[in-house]
PDB file of N, CA and C in Angstrom:
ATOM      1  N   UNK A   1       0.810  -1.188   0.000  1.00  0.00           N
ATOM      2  CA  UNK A   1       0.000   0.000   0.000  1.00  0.00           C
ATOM      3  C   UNK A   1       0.864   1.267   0.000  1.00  0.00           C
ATOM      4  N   UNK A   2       1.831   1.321   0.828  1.00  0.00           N
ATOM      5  CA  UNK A   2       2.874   2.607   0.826  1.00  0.00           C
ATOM      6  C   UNK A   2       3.518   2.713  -0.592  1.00  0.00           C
ATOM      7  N   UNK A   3       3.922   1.832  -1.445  1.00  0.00           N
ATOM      8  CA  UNK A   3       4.534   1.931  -2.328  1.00  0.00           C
ATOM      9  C   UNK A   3       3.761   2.400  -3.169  1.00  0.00           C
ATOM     10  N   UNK A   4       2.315   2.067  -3.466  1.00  0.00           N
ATOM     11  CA  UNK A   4       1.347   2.657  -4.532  1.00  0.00           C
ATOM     12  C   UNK A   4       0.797   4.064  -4.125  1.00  0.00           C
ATOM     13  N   UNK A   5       1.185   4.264  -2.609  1.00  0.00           N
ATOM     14  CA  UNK A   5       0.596   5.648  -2.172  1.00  0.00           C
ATOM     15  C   UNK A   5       1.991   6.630  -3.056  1.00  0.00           C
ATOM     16  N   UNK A   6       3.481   5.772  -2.757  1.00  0.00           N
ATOM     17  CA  UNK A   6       5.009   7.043  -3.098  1.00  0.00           C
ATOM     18  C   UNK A   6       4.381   6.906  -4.745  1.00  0.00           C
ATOM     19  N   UNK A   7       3.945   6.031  -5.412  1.00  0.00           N
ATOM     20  CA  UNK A   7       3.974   5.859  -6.783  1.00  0.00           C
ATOM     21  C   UNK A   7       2.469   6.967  -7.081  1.00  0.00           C
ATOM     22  N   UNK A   8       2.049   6.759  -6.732  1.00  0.00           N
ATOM     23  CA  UNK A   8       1.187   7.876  -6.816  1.00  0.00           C
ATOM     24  C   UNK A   8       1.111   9.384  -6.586  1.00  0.00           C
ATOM     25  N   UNK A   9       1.762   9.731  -5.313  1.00  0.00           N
ATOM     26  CA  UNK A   9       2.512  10.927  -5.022  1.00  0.00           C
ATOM     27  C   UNK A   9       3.619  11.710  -5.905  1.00  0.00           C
ATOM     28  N   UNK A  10       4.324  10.453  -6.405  1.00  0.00           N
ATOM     29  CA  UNK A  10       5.277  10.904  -7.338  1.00  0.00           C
ATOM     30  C   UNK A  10       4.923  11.706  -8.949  1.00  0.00           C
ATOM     31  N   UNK A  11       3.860  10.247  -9.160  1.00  0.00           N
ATOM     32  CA  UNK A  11       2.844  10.901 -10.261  1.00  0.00           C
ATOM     33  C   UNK A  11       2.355  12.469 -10.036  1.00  0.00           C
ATOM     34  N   UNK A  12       1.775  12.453  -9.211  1.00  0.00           N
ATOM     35  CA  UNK A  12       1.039  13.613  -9.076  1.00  0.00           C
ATOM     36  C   UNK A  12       2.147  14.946  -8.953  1.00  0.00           C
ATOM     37  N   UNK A  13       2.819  14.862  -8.731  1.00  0.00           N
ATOM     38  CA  UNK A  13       4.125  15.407  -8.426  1.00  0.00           C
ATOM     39  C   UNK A  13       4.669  16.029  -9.963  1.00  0.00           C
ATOM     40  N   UNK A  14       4.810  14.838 -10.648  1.00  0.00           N
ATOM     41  CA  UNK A  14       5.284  15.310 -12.286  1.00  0.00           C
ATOM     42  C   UNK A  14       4.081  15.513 -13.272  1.00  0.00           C
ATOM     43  N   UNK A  15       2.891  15.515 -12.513  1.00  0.00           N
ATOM     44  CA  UNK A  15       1.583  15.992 -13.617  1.00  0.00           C
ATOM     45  C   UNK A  15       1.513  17.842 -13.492  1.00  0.00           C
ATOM     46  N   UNK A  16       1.970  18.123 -11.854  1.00  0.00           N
ATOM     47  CA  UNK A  16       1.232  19.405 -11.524  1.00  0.00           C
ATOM     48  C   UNK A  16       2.822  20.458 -12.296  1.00  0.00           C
ATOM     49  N   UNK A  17       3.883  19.339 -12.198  1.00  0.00           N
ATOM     50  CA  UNK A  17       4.955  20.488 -12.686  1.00  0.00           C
ATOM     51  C   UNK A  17       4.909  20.575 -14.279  1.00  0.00           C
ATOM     52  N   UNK A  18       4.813  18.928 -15.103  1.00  0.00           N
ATOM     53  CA  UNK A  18       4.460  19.356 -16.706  1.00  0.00           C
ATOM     54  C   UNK A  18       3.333  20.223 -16.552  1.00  0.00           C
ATOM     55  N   UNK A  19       2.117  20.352 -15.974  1.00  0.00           N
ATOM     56  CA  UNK A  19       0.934  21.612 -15.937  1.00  0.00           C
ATOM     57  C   UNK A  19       1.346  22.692 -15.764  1.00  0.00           C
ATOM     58  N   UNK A  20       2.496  23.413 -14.602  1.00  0.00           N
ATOM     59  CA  UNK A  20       2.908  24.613 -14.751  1.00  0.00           C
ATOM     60  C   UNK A  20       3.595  25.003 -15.781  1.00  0.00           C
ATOM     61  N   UNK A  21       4.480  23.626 -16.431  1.00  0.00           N
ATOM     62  CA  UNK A  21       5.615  23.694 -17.855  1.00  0.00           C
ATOM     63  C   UNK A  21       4.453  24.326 -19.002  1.00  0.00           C
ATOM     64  N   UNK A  22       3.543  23.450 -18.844  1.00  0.00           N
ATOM     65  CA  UNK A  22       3.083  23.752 -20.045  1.00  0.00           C
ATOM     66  C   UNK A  22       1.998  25.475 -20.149  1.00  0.00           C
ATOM     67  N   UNK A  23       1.730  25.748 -18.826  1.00  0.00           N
ATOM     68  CA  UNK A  23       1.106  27.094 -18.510  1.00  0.00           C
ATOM     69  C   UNK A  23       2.021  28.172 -18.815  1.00  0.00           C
ATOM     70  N   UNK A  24       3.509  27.989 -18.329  1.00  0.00           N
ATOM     71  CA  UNK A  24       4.645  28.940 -18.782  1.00  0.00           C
ATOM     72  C   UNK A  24       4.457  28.954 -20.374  1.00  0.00           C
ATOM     73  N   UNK A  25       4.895  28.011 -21.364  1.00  0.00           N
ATOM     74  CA  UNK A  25       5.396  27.922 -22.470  1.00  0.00           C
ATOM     75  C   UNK A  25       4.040  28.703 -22.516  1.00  0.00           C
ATOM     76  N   UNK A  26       2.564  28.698 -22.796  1.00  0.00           N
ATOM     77  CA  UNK A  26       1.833  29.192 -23.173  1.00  0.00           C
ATOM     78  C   UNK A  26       1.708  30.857 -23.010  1.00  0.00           C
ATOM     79  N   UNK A  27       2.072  31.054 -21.624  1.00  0.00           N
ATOM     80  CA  UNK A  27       2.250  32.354 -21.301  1.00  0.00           C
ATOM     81  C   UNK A  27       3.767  32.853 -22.402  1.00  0.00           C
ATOM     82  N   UNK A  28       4.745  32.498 -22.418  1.00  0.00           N
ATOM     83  CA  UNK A  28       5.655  32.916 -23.558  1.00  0.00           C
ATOM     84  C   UNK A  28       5.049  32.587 -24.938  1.00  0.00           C
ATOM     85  N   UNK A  29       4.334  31.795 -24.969  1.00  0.00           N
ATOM     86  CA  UNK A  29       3.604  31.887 -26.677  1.00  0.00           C
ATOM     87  C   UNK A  29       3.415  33.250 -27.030  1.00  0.00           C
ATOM     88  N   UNK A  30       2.207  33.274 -26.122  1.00  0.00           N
ATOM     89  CA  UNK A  30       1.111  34.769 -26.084  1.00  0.00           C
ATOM     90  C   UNK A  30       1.778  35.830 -26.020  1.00  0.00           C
ATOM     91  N   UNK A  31       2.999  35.933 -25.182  1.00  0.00           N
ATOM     92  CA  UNK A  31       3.745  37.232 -24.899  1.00  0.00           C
ATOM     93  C   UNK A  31       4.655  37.365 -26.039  1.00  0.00           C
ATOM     94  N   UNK A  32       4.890  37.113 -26.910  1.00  0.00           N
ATOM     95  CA  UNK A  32       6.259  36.858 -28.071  1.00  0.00           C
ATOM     96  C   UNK A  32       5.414  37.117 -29.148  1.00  0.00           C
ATOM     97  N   UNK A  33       3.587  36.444 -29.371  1.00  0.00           N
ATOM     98  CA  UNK A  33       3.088  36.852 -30.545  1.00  0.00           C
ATOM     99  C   UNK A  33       2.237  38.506 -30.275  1.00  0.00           C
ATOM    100  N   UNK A  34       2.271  38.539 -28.940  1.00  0.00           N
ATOM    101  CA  UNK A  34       2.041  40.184 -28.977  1.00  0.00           C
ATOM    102  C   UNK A  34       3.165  40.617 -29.208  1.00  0.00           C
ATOM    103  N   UNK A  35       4.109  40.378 -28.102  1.00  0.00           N
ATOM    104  CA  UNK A  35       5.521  41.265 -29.076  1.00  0.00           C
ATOM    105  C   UNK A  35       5.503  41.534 -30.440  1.00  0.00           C
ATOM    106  N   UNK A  36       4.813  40.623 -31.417  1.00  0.00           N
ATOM    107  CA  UNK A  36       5.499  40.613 -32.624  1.00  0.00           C
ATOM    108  C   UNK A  36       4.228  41.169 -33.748  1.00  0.00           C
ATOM    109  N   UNK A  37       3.129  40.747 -32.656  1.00  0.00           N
ATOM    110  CA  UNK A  37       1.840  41.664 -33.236  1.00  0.00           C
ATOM    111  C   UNK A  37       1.609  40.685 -34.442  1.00  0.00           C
ATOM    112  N   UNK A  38       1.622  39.404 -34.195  1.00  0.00           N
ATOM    113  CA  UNK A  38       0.948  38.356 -35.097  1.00  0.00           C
ATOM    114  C   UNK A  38      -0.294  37.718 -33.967  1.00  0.00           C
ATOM    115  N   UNK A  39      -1.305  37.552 -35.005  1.00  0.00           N
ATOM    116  CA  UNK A  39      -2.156  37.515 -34.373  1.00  0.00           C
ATOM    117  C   UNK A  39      -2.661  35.484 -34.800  1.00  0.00           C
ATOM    118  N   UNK A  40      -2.105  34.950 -35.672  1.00  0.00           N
ATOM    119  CA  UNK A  40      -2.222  33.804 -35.981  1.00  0.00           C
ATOM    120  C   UNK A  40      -1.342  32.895 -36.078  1.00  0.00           C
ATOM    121  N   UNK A  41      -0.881  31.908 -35.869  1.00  0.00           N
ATOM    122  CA  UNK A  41       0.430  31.006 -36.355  1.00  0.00           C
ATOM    123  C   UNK A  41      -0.147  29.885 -36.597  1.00  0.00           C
ATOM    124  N   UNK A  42       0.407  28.959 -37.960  1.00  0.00           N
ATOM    125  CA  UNK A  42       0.156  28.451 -38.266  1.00  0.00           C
ATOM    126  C   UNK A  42       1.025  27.404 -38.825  1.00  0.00           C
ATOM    127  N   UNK A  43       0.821  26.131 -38.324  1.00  0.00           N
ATOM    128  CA  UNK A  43       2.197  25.022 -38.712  1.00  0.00           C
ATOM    129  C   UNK A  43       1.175  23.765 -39.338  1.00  0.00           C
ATOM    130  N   UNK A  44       2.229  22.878 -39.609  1.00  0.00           N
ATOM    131  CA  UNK A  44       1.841  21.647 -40.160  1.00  0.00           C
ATOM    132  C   UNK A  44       0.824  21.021 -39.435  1.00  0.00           C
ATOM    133  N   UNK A  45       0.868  20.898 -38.384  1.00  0.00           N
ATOM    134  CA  UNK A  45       0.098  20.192 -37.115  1.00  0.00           C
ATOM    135  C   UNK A  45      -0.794  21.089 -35.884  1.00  0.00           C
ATOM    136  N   UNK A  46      -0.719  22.575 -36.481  1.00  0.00           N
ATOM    137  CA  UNK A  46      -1.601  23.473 -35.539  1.00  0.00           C
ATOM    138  C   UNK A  46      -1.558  24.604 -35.445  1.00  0.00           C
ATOM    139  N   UNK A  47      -2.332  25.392 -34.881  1.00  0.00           N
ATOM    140  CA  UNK A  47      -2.845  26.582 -35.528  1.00  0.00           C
ATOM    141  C   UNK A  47      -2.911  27.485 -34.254  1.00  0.00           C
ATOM    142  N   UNK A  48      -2.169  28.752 -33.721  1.00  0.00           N
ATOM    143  CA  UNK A  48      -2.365  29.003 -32.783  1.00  0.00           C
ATOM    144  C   UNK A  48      -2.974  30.933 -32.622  1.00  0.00           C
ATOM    145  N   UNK A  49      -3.851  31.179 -32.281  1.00  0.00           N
ATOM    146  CA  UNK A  49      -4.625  32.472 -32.373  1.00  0.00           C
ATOM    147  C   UNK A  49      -4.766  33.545 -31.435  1.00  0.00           C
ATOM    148  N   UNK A  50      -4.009  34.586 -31.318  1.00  0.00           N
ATOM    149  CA  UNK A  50      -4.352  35.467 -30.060  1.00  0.00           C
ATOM    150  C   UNK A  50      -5.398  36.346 -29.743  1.00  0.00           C
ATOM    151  N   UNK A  51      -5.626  36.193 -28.557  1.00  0.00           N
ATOM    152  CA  UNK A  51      -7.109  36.519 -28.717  1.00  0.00           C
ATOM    153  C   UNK A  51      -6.736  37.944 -27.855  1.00  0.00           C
ATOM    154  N   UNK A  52      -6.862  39.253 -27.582  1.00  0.00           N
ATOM    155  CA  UNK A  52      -6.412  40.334 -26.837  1.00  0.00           C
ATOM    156  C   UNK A  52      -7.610  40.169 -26.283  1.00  0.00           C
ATOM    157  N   UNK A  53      -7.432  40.822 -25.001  1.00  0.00           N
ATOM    158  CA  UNK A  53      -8.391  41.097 -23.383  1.00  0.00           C
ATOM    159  C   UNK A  53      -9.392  42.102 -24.434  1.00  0.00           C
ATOM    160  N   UNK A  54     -10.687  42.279 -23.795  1.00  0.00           N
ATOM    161  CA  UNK A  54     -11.567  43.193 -24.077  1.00  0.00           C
ATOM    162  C   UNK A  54     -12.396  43.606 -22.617  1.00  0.00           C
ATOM    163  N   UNK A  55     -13.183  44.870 -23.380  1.00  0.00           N
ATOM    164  CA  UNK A  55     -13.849  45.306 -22.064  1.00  0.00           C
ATOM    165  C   UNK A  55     -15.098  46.085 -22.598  1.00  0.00           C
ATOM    166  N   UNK A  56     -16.219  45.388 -22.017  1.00  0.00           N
ATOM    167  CA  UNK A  56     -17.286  45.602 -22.156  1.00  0.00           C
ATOM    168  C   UNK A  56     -17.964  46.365 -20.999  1.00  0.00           C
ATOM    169  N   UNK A  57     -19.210  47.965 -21.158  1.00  0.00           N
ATOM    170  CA  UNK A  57     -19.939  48.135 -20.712  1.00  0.00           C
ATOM    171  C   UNK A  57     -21.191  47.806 -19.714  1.00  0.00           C
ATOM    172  N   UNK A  58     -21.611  47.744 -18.955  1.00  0.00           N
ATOM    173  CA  UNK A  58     -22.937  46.991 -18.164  1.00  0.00           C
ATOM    174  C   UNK A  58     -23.841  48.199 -17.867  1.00  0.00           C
ATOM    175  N   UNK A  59     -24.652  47.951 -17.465  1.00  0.00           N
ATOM    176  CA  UNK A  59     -25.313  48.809 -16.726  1.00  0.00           C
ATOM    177  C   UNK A  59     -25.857  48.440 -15.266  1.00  0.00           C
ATOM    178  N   UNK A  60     -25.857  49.061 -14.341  1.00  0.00           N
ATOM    179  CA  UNK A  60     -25.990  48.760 -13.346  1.00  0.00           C
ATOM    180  C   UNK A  60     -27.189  49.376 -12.552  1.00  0.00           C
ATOM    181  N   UNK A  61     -27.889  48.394 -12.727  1.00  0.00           N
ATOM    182  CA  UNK A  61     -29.203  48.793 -12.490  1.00  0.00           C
ATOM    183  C   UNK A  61     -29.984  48.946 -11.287  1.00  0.00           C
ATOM    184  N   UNK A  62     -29.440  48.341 -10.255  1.00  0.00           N
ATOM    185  CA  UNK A  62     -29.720  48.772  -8.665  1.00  0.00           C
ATOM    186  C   UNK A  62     -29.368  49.859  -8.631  1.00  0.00           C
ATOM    187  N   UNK A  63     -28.324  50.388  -8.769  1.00  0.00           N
ATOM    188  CA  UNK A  63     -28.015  51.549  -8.605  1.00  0.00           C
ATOM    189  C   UNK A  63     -28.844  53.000  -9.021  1.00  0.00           C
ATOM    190  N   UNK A  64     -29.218  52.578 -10.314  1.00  0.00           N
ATOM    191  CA  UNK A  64     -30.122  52.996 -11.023  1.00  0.00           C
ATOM    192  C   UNK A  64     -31.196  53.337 -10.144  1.00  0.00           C
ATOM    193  N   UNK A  65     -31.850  51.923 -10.028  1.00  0.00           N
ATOM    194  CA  UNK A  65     -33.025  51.860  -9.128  1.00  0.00           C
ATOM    195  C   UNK A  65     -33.431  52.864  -8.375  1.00  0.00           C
ATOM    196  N   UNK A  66     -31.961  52.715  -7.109  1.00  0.00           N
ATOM    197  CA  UNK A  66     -31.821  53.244  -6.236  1.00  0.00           C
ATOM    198  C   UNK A  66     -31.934  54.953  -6.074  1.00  0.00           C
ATOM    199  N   UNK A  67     -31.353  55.086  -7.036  1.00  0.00           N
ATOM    200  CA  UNK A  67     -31.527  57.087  -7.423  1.00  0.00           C
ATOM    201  C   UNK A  67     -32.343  57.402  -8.217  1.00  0.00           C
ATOM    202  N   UNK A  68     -32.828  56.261  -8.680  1.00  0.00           N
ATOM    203  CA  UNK A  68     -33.532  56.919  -9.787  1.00  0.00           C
ATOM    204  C   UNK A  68     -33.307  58.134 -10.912  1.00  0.00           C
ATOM    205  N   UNK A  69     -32.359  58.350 -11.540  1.00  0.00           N
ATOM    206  CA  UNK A  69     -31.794  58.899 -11.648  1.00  0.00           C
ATOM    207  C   UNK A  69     -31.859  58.462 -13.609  1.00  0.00           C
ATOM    208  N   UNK A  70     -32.115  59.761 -14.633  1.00  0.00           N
ATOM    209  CA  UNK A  70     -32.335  59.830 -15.528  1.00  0.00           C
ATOM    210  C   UNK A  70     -31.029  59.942 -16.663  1.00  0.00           C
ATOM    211  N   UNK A  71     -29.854  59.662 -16.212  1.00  0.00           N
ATOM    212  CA  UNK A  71     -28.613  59.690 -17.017  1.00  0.00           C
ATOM    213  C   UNK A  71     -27.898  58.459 -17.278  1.00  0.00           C
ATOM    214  N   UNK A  72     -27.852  57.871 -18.001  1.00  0.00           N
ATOM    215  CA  UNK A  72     -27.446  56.403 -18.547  1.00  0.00           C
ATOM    216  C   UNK A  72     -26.002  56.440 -18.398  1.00  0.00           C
ATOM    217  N   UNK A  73     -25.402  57.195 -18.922  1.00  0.00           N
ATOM    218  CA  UNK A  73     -23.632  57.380 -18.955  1.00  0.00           C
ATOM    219  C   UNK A  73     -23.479  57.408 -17.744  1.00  0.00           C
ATOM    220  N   UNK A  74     -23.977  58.203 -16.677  1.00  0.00           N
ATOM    221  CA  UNK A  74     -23.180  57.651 -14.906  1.00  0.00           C
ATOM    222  C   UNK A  74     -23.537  56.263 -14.335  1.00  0.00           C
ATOM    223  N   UNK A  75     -24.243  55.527 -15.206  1.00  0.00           N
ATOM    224  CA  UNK A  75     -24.159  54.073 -14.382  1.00  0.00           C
ATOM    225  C   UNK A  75     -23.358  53.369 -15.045  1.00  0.00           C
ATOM    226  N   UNK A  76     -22.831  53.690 -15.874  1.00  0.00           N
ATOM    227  CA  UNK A  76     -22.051  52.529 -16.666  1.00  0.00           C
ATOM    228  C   UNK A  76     -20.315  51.746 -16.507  1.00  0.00           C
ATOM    229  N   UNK A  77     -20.408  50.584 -15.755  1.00  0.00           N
ATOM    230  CA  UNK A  77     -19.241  50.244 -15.666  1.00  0.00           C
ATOM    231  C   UNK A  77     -18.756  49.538 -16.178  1.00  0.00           C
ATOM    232  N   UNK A  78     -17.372  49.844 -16.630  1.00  0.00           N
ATOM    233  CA  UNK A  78     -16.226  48.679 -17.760  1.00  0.00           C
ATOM    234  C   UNK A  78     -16.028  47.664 -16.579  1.00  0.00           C
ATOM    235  N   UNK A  79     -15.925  46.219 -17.507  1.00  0.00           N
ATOM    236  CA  UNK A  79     -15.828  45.188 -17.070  1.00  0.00           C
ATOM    237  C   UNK A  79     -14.794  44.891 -17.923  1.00  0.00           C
ATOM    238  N   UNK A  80     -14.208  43.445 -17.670  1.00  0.00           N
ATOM    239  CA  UNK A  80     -13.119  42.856 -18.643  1.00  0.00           C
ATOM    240  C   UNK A  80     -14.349  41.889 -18.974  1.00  0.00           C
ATOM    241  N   UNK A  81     -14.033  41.762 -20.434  1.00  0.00           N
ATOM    242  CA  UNK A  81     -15.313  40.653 -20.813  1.00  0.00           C
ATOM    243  C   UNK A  81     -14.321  39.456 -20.869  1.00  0.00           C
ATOM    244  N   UNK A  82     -13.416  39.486 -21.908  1.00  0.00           N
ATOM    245  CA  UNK A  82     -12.383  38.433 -21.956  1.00  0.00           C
ATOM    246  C   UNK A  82     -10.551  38.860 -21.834  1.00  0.00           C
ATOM    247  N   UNK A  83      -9.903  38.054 -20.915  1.00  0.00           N
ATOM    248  CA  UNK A  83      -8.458  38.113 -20.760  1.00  0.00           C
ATOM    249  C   UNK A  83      -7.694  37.847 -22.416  1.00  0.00           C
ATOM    250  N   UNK A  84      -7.057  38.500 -22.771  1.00  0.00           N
ATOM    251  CA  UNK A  84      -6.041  37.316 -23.945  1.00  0.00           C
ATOM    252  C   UNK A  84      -5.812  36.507 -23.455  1.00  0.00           C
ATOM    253  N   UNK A  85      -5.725  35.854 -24.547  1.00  0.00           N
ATOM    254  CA  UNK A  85      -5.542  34.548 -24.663  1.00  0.00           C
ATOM    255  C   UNK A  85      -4.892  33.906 -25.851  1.00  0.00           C
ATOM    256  N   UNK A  86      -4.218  32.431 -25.839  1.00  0.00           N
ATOM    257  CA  UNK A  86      -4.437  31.948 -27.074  1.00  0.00           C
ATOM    258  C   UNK A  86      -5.072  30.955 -27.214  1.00  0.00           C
ATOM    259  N   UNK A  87      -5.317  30.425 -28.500  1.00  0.00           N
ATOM    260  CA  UNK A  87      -5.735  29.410 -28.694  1.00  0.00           C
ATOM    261  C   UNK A  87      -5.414  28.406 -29.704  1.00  0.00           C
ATOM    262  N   UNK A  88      -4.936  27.408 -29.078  1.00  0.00           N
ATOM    263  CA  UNK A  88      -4.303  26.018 -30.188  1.00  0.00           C
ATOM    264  C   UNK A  88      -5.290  25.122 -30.829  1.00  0.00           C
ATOM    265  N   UNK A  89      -4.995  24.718 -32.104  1.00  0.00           N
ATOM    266  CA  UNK A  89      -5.858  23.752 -32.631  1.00  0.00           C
ATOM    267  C   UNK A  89      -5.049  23.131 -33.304  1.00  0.00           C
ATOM    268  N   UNK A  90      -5.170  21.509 -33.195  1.00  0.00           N
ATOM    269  CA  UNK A  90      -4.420  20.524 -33.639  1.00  0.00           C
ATOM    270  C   UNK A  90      -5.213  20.130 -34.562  1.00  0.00           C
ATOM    271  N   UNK A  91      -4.444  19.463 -35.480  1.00  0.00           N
ATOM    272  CA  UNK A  91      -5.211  19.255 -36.955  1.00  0.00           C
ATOM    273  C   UNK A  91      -5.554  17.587 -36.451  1.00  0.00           C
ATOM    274  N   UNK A  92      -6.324  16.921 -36.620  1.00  0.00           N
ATOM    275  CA  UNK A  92      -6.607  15.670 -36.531  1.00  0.00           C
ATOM    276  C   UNK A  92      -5.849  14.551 -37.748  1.00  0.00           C
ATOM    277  N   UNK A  93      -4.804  13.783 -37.476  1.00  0.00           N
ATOM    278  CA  UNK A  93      -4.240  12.510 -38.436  1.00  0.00           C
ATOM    279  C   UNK A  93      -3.971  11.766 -37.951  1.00  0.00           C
TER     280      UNK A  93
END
């Protein structure tokens, strides 16, 4: 039982560090194709796309409520809608 608990521990051990390996390399993907202000890459086996952060409007409507208050432009708060990002796609063979 101890031995399948270290064999397991160990596993888990080299899953969570290839997961940070592979979170870095991604974070240098993204940062190198903004550097370079390509927004697509594209190879034999996959396709990778940057997506830049955005920020979208809301309205906030309790607030609203609350004052009652007839001016649309003072309730309005920027949100981040989406972080950049990229995104990989492997070709299927």
């Amino acid at each position: 039982m101890e031995k399948l608990l270290r064999e397991l521990e160990a596993k888990e051990k080299l899953v969570k560090e290839v997961t940070e390996d592979i979170a870095r390399i991604k974070e240098d993907l993204m940062q190198e194709m903004k550097k370079e202000g390509i927004d697509k890459y594209l190879t034999k086996g996959a396709s990778i796309s940057y997506i830049p952060s955005s920020v979208s409007y809301v309205f906030n409507s309790r607030q609203f409520r609350k004052e009652n208050s007839q001016l649309y432009e003072s309730y309005l708060n920027q949100e981040r809608v989406t972080n950049e990002q990229i995104r990989i796609s492997r070709s299927k063979s």
